[in-house]
C-alpha atoms as a PDB file:
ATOM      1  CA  UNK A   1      19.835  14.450  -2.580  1.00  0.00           C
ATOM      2  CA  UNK A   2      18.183  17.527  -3.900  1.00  0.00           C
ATOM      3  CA  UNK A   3      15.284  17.221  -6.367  1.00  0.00           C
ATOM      4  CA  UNK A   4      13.831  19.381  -8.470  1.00  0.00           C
ATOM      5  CA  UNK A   5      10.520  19.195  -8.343  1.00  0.00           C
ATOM      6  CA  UNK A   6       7.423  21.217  -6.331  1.00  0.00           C
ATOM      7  CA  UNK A   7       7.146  20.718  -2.664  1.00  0.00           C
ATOM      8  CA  UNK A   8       4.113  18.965  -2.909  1.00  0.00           C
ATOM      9  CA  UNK A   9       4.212  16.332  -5.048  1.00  0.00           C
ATOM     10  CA  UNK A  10       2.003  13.606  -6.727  1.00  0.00           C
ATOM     11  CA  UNK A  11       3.484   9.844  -7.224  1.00  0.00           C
ATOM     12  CA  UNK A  12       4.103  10.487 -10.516  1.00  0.00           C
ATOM     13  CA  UNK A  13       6.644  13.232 -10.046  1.00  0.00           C
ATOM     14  CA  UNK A  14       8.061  11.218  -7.397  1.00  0.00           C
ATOM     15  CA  UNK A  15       8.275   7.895  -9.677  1.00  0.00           C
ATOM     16  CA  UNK A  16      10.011  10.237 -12.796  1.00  0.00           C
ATOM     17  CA  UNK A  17      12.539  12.233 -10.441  1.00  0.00           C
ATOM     18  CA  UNK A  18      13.601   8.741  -8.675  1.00  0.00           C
ATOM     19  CA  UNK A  19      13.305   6.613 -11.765  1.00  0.00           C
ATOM     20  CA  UNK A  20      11.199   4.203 -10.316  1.00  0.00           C
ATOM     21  CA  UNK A  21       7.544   3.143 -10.824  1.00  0.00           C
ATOM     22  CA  UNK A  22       4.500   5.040  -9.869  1.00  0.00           C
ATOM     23  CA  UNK A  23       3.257   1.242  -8.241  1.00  0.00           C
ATOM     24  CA  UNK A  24       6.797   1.200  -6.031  1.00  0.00           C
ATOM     25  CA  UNK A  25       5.943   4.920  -4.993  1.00  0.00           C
ATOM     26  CA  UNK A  26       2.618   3.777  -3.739  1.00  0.00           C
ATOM     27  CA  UNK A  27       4.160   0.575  -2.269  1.00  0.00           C
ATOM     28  CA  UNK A  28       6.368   2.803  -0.191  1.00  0.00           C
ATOM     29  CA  UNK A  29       3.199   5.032   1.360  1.00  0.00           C
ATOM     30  CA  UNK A  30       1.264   1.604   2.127  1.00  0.00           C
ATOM     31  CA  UNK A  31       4.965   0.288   3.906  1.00  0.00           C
ATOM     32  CA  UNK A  32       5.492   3.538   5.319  1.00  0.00           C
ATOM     33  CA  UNK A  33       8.760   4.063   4.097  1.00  0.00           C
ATOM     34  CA  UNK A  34       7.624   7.330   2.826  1.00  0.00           C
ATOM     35  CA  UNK A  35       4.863  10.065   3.888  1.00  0.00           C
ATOM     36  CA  UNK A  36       2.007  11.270   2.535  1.00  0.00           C
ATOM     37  CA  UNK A  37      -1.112  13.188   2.067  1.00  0.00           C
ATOM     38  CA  UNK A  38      -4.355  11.437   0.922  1.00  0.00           C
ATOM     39  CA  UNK A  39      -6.501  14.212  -1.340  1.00  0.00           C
ATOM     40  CA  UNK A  40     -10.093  14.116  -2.524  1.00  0.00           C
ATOM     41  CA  UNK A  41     -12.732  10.723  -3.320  1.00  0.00           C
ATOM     42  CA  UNK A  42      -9.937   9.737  -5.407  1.00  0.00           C
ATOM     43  CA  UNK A  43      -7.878   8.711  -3.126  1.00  0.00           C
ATOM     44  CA  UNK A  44      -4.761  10.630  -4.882  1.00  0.00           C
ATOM     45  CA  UNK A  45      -1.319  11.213  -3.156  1.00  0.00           C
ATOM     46  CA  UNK A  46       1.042  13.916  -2.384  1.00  0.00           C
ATOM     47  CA  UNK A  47       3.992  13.902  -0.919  1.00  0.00           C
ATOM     48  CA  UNK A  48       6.254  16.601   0.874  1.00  0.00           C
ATOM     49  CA  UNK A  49       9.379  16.247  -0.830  1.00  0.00           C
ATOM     50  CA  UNK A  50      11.374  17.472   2.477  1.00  0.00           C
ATOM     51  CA  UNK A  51       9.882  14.374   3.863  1.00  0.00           C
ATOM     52  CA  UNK A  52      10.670  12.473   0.688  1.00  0.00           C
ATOM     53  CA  UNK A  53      14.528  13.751   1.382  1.00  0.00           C
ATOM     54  CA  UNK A  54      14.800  12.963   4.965  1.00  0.00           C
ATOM     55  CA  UNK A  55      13.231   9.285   4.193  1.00  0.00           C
ATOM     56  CA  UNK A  56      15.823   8.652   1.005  1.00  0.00           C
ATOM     57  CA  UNK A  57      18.570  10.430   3.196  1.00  0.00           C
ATOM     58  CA  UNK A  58      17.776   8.224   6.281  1.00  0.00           C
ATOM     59  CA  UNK A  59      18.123   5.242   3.593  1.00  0.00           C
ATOM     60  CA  UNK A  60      21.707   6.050   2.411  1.00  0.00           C
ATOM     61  CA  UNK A  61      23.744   3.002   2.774  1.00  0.00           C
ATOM     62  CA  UNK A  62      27.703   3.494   3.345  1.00  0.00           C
ATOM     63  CA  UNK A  63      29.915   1.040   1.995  1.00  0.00           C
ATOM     64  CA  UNK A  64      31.332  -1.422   4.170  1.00  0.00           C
ATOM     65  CA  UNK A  65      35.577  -1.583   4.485  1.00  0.00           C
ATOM     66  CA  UNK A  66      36.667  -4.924   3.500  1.00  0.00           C
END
């Protein structure tokens, strides 16, 4: 998959370009299911999106013959 967005990138790009919330972004960081960078006091997130694409790629699912 090949998003279009910058190659470091906050939840909220990540939630918009996957169409899912900014909470299930987060959720995946706390499971590890994705990678990221902690910034600042705040606490805020980035995320390398070649890291992003190797986790979604790694997730790909092939359909089962049957």
């Amino acid at each position: 998959m090949d998003l279009n967005i910058p190659k470091l990138c906050t939840v909220t790009q990540v939630s918009d370009a996957l169409h899912v919330s900014k909470t299930t972004v987060i959720r995946w960081i706390n499971e590890g299911k994705i990678s990221a960078y902690q910034l600042g006091n705040r606490g805020d997130y980035r995320i390398d999106i070649d890291n992003l694409n190797k986790a979604i790629n790694e997730s790909k699912v092939e359909p089962v013959n049957g």
